[in-house]
C-alpha atoms as a PDB file:
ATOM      1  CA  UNK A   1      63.434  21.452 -63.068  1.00  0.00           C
ATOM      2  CA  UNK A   2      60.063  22.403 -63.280  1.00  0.00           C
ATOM      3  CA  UNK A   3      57.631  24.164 -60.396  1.00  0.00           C
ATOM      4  CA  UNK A   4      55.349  21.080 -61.245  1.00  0.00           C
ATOM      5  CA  UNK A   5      57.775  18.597 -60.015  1.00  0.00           C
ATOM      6  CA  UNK A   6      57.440  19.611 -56.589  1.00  0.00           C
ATOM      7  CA  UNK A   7      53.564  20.653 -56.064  1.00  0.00           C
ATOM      8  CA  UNK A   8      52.420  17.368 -54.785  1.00  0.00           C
ATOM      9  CA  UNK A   9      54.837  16.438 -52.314  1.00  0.00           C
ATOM     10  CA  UNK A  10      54.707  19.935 -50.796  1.00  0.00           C
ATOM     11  CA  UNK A  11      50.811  19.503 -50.911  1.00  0.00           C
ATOM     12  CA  UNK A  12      51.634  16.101 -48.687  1.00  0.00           C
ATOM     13  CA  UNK A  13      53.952  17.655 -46.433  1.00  0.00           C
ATOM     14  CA  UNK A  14      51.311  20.708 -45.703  1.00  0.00           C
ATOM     15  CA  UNK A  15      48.702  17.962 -44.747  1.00  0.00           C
ATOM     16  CA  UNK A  16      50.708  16.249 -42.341  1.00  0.00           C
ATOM     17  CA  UNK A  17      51.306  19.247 -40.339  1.00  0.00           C
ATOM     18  CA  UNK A  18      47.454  20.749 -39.939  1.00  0.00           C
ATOM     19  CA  UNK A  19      47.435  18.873 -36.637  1.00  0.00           C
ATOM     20  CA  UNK A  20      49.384  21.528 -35.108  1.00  0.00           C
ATOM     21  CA  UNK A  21      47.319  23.955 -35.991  1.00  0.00           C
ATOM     22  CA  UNK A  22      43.643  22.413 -34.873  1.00  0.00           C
ATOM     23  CA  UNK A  23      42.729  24.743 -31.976  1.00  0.00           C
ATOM     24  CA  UNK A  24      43.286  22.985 -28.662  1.00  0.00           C
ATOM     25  CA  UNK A  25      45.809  20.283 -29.915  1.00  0.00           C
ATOM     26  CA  UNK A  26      48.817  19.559 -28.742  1.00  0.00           C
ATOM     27  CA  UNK A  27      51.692  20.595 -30.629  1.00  0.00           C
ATOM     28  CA  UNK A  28      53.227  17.201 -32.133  1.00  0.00           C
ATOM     29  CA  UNK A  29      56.915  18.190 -31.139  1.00  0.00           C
ATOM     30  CA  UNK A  30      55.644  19.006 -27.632  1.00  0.00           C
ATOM     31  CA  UNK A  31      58.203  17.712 -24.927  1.00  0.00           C
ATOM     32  CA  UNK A  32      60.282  16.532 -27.731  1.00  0.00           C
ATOM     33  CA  UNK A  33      64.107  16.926 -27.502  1.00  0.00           C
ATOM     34  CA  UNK A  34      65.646  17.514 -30.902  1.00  0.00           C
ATOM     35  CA  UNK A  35      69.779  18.282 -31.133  1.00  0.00           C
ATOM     36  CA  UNK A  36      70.946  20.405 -33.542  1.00  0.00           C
ATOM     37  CA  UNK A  37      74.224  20.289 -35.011  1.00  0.00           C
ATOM     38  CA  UNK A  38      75.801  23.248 -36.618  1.00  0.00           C
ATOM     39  CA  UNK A  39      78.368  21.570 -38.961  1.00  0.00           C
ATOM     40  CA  UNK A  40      82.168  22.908 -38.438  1.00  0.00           C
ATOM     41  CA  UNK A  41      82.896  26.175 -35.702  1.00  0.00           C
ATOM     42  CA  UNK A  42      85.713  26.749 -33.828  1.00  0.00           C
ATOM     43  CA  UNK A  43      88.746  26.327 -36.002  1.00  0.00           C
ATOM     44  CA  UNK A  44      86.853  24.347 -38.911  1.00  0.00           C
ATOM     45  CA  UNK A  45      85.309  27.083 -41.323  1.00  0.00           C
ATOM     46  CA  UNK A  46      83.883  24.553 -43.772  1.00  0.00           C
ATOM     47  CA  UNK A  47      83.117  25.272 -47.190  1.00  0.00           C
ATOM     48  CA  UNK A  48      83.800  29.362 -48.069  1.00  0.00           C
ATOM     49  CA  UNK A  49      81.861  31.033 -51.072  1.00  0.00           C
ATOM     50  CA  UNK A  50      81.855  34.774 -52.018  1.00  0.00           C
ATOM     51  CA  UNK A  51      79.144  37.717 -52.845  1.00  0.00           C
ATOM     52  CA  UNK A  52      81.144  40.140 -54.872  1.00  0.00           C
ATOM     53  CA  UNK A  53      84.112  39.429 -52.740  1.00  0.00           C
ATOM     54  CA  UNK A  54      82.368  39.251 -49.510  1.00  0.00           C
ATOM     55  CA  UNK A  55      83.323  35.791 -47.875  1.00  0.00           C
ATOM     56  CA  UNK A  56      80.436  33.432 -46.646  1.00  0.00           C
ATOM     57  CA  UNK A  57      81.714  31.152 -44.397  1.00  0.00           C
ATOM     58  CA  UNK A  58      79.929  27.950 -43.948  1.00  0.00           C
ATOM     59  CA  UNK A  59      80.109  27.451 -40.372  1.00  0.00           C
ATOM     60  CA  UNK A  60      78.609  31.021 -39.776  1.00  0.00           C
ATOM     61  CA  UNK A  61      75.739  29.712 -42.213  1.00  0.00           C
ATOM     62  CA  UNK A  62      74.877  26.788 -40.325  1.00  0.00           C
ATOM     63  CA  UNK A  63      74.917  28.800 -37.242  1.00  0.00           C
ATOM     64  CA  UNK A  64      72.362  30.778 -38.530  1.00  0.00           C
ATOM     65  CA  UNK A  65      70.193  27.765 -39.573  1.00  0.00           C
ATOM     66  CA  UNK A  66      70.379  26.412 -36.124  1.00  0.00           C
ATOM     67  CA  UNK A  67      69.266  29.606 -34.620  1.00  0.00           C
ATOM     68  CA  UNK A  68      66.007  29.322 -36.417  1.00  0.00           C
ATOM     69  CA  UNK A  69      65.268  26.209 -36.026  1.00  0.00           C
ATOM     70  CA  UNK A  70      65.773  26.344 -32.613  1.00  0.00           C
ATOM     71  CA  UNK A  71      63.549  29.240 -31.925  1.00  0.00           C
ATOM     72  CA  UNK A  72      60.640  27.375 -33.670  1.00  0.00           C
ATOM     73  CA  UNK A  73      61.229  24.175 -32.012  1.00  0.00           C
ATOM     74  CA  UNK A  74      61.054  26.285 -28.628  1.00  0.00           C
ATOM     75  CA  UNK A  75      57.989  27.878 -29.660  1.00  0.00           C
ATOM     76  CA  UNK A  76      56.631  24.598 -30.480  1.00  0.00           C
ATOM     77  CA  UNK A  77      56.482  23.612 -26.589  1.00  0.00           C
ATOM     78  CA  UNK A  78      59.894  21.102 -27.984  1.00  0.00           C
ATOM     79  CA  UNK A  79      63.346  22.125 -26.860  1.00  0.00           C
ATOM     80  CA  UNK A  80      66.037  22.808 -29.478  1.00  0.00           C
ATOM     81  CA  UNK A  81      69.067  21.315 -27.831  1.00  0.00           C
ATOM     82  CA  UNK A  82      72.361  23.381 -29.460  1.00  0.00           C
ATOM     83  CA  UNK A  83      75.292  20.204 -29.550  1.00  0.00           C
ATOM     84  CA  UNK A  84      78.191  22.039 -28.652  1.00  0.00           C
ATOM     85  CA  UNK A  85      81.170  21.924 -30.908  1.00  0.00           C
ATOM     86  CA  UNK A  86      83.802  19.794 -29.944  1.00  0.00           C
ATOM     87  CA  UNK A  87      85.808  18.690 -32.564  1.00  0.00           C
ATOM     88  CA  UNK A  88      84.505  14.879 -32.583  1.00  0.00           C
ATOM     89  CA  UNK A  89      81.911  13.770 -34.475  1.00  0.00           C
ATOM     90  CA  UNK A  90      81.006  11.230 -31.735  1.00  0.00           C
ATOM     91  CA  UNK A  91      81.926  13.344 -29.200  1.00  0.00           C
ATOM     92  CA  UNK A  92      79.118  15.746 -30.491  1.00  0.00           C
ATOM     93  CA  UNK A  93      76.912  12.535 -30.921  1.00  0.00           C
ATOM     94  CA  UNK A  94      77.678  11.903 -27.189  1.00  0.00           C
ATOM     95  CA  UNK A  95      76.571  15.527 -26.143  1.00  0.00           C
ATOM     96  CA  UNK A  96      72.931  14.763 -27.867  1.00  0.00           C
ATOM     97  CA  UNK A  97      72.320  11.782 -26.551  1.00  0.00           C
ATOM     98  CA  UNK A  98      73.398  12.878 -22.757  1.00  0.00           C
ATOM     99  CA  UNK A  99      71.014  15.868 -23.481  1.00  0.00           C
ATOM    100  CA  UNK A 100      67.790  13.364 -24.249  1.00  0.00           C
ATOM    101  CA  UNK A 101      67.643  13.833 -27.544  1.00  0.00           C
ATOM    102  CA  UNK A 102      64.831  12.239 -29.835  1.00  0.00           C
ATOM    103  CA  UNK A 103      66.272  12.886 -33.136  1.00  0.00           C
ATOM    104  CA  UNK A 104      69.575  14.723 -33.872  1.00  0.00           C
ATOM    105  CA  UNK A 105      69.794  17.076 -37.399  1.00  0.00           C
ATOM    106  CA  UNK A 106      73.603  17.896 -38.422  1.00  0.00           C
ATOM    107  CA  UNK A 107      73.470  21.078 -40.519  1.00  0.00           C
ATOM    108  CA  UNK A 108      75.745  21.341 -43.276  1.00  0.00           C
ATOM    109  CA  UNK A 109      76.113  23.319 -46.561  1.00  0.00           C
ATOM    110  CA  UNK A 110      77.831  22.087 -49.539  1.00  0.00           C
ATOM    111  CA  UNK A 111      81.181  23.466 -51.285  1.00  0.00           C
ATOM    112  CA  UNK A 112      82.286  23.699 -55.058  1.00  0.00           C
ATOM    113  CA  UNK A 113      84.956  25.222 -56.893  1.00  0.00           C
ATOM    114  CA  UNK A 114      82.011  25.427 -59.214  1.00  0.00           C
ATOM    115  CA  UNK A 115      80.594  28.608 -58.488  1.00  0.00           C
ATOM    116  CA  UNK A 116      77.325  27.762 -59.836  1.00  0.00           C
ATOM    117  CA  UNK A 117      77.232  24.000 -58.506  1.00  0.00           C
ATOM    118  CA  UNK A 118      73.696  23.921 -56.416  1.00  0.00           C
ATOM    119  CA  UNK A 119      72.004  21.403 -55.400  1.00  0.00           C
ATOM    120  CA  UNK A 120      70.430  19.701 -52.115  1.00  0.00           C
ATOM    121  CA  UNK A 121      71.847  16.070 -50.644  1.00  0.00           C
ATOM    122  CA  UNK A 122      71.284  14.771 -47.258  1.00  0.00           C
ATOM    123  CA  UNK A 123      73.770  11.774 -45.758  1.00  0.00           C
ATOM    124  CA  UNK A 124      72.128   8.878 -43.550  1.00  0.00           C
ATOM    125  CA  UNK A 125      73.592   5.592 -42.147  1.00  0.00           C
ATOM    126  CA  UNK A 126      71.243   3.635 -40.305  1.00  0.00           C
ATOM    127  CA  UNK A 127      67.673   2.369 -40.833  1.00  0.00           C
ATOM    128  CA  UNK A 128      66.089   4.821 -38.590  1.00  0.00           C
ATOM    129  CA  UNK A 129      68.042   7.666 -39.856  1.00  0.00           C
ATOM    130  CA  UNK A 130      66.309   7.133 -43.113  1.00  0.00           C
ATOM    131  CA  UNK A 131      62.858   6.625 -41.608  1.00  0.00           C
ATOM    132  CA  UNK A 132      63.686  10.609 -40.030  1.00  0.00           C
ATOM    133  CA  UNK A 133      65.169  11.779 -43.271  1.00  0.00           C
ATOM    134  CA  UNK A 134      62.026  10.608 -45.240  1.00  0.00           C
ATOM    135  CA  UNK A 135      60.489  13.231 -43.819  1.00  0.00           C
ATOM    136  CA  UNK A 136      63.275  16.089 -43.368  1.00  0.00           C
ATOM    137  CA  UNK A 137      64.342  15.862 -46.492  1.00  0.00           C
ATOM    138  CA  UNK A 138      61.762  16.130 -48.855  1.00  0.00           C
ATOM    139  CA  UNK A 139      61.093  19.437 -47.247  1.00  0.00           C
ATOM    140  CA  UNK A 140      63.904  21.128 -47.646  1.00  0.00           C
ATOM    141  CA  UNK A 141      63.640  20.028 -51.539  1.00  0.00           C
ATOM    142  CA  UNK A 142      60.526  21.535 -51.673  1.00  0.00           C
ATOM    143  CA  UNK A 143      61.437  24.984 -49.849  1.00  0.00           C
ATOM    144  CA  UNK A 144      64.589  25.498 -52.074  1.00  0.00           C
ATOM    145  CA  UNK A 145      63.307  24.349 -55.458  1.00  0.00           C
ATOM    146  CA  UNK A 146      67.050  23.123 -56.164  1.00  0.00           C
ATOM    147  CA  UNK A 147      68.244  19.791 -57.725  1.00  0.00           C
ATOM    148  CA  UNK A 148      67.190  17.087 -55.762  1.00  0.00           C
ATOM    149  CA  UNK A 149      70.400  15.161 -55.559  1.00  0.00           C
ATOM    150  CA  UNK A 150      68.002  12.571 -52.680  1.00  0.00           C
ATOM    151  CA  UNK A 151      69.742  10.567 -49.855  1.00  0.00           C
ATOM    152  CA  UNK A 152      72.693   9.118 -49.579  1.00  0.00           C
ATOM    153  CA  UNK A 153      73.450   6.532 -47.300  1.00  0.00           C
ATOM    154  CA  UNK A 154      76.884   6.696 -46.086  1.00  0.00           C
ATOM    155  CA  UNK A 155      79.443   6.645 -43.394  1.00  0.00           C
ATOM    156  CA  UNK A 156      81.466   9.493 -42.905  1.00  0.00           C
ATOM    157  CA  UNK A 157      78.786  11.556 -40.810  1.00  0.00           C
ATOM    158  CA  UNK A 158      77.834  12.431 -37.564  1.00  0.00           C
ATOM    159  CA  UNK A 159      74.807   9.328 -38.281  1.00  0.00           C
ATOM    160  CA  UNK A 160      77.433   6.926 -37.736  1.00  0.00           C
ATOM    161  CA  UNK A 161      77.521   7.076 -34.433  1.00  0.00           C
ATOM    162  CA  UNK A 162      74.814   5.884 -31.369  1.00  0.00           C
ATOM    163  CA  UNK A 163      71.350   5.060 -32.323  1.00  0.00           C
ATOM    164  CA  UNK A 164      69.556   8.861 -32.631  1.00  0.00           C
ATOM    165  CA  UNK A 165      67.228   8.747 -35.866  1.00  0.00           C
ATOM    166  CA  UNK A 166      69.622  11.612 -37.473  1.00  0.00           C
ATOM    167  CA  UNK A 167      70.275  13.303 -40.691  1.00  0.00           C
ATOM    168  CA  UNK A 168      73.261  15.145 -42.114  1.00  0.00           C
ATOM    169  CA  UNK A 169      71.709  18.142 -44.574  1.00  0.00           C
ATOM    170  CA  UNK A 170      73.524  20.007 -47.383  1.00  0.00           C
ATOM    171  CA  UNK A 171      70.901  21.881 -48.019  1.00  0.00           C
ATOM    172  CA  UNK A 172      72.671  24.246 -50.722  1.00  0.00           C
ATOM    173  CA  UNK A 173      76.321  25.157 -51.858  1.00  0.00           C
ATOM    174  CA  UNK A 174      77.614  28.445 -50.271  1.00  0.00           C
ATOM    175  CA  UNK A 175      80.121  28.487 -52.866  1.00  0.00           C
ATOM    176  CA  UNK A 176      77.135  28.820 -55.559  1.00  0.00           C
ATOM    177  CA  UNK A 177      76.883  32.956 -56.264  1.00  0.00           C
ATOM    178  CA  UNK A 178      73.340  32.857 -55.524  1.00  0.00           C
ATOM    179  CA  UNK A 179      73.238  31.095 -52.672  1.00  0.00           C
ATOM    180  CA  UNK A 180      76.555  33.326 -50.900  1.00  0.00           C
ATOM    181  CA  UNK A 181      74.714  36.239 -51.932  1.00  0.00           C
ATOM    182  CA  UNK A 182      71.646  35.077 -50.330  1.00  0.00           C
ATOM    183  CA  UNK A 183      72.735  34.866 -46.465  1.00  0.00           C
ATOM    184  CA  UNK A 184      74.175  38.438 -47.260  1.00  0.00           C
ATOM    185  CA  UNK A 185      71.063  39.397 -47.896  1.00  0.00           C
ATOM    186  CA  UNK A 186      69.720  37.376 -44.927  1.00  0.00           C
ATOM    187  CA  UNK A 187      71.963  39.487 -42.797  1.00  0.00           C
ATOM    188  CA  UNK A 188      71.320  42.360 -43.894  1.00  0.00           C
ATOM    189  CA  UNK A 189      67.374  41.720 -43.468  1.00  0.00           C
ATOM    190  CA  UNK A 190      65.973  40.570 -46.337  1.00  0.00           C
ATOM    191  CA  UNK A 191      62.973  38.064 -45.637  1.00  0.00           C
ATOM    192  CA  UNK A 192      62.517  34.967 -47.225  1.00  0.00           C
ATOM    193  CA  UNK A 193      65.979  33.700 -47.845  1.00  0.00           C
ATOM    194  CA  UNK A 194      67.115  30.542 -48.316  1.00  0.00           C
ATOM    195  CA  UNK A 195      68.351  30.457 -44.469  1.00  0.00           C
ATOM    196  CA  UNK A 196      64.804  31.158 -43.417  1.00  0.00           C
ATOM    197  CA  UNK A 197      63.156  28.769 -45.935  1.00  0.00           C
ATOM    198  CA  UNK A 198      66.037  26.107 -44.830  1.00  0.00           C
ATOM    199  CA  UNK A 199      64.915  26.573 -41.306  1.00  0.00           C
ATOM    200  CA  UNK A 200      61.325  26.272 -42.114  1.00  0.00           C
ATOM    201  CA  UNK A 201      61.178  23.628 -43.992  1.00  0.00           C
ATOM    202  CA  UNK A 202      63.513  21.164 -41.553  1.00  0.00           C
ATOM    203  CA  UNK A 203      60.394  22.613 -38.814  1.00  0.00           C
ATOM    204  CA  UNK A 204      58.025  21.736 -41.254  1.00  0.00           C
ATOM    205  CA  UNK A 205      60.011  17.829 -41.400  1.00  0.00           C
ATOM    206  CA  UNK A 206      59.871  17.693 -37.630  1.00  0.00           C
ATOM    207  CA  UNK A 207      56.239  18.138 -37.224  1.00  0.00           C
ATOM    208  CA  UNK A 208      55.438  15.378 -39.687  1.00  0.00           C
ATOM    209  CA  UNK A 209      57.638  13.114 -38.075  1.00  0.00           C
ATOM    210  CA  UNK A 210      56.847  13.026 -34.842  1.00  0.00           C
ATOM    211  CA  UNK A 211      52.963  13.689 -36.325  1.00  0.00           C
ATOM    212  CA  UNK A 212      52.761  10.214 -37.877  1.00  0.00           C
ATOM    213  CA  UNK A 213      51.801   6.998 -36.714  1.00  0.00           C
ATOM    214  CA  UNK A 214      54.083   4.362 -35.044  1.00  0.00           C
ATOM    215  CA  UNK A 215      54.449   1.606 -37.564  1.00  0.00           C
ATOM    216  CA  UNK A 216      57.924   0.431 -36.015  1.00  0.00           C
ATOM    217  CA  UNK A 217      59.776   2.253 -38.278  1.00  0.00           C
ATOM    218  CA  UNK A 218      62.254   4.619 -36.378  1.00  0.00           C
ATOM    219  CA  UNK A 219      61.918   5.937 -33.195  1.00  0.00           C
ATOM    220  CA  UNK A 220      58.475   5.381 -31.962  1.00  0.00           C
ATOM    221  CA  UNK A 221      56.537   8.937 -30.102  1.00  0.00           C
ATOM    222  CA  UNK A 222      57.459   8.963 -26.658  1.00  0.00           C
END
């Protein structure tokens, strides 16, 4: 797939977000409750890939996406609300919704036994989750330059349940070589991984969202 592919659509998503930036604005995602979901914990590993025989567990993955995320949504004058991880899917719905939340993002990476299976997918069910996922999606496609596989409305995810405008990611496969070997190299300090683009680029969704216009599609600015 070719750099081309994915210049214009970045170019769009860069526009929408200048109005955080105009000196003296507010910032769009200001007072703004968003849950984040990190997929599996406790018992539930999720999908496990390797780096030269170093395990990358899933779960520890989307931990580290969460952390992010929350730190710029916090910086943002928004509050990153961490859904704890009960082992319900509506229970953790529950936990969002008791919390305020706006908008809920469940962060997930894929699995293969494919070791070089890659490729980014997000899951919606209802009509405002794809209004939300219009906007978080796209982004992530253009921060990971991987296979746009789109999104996929279904009803196995955490967007099945309550009425949150929410989106399931699989950003990436940690069983892919590359991308197991990239959150090593997250961890061990390298800048500019995929975790850190990930991260970015759901930020990046965020502030176009709650940025646009209320046309009475999803969850109108509050």
């Amino acid at each position: 797939m070719s750099r081309k592919i994915f210049l214009m659509p970045l170019f769009a998503v860069t526009i929408l977000i200048l109005p955080l930036f105009n000196i003296g604005a507010a910032s769009p995602l200001s007072g703004k409750v968003i849950a984040i979901d990190a997929g599996h914990g406790n018992v539930e590993t999720g999908a496990v890939g390797y780096c030269g025989g170093i395990p990358v567990v899933e779960a520890d993955v989307n931990l580290a996406v969460r952390g992010l995320l929350k730190e710029k949504i916090d910086a943002a004058e928004g509050l990153g609300y961490e859904v704890a991880q009960l082992s319900s899917r509506n229970d953790r719905v529950a936990d969002a919704e008791s919390a305020g939340a706006d908008v809920l993002i469940s962060i997930h990476h894929n699995g293969s036994s494919n070791t070089s299976a890659d490729y980014s997918q997000s899951f919606v069910t209802q009509k405002n989750d794809k209004v939300f996922a219009g906007y978080i999606h796209p982004s992530i496609v253009n921060a990971l330059w991987l296979p746009d596989k789109g999104i996929k409305s279904d009803g196995y995810g955490m967007t099945v349940y309550g009425s949150l405008p929410g989106i399931l990611t699989e950003s990436y496969f940690v069983t892919d070589t590359d991308g197991a070997c990239d959150f090593i190299d997250y961890q061990n300090g390298v800048i500019n991984t995929r975790v850190q683009k990930e991260a970015q680029a759901m930020y990046d969704g965020l502030v176009a969202y709650f940025s646009r216009s209320t046309d009475g599609g999803g969850r109108p600015n509050r």
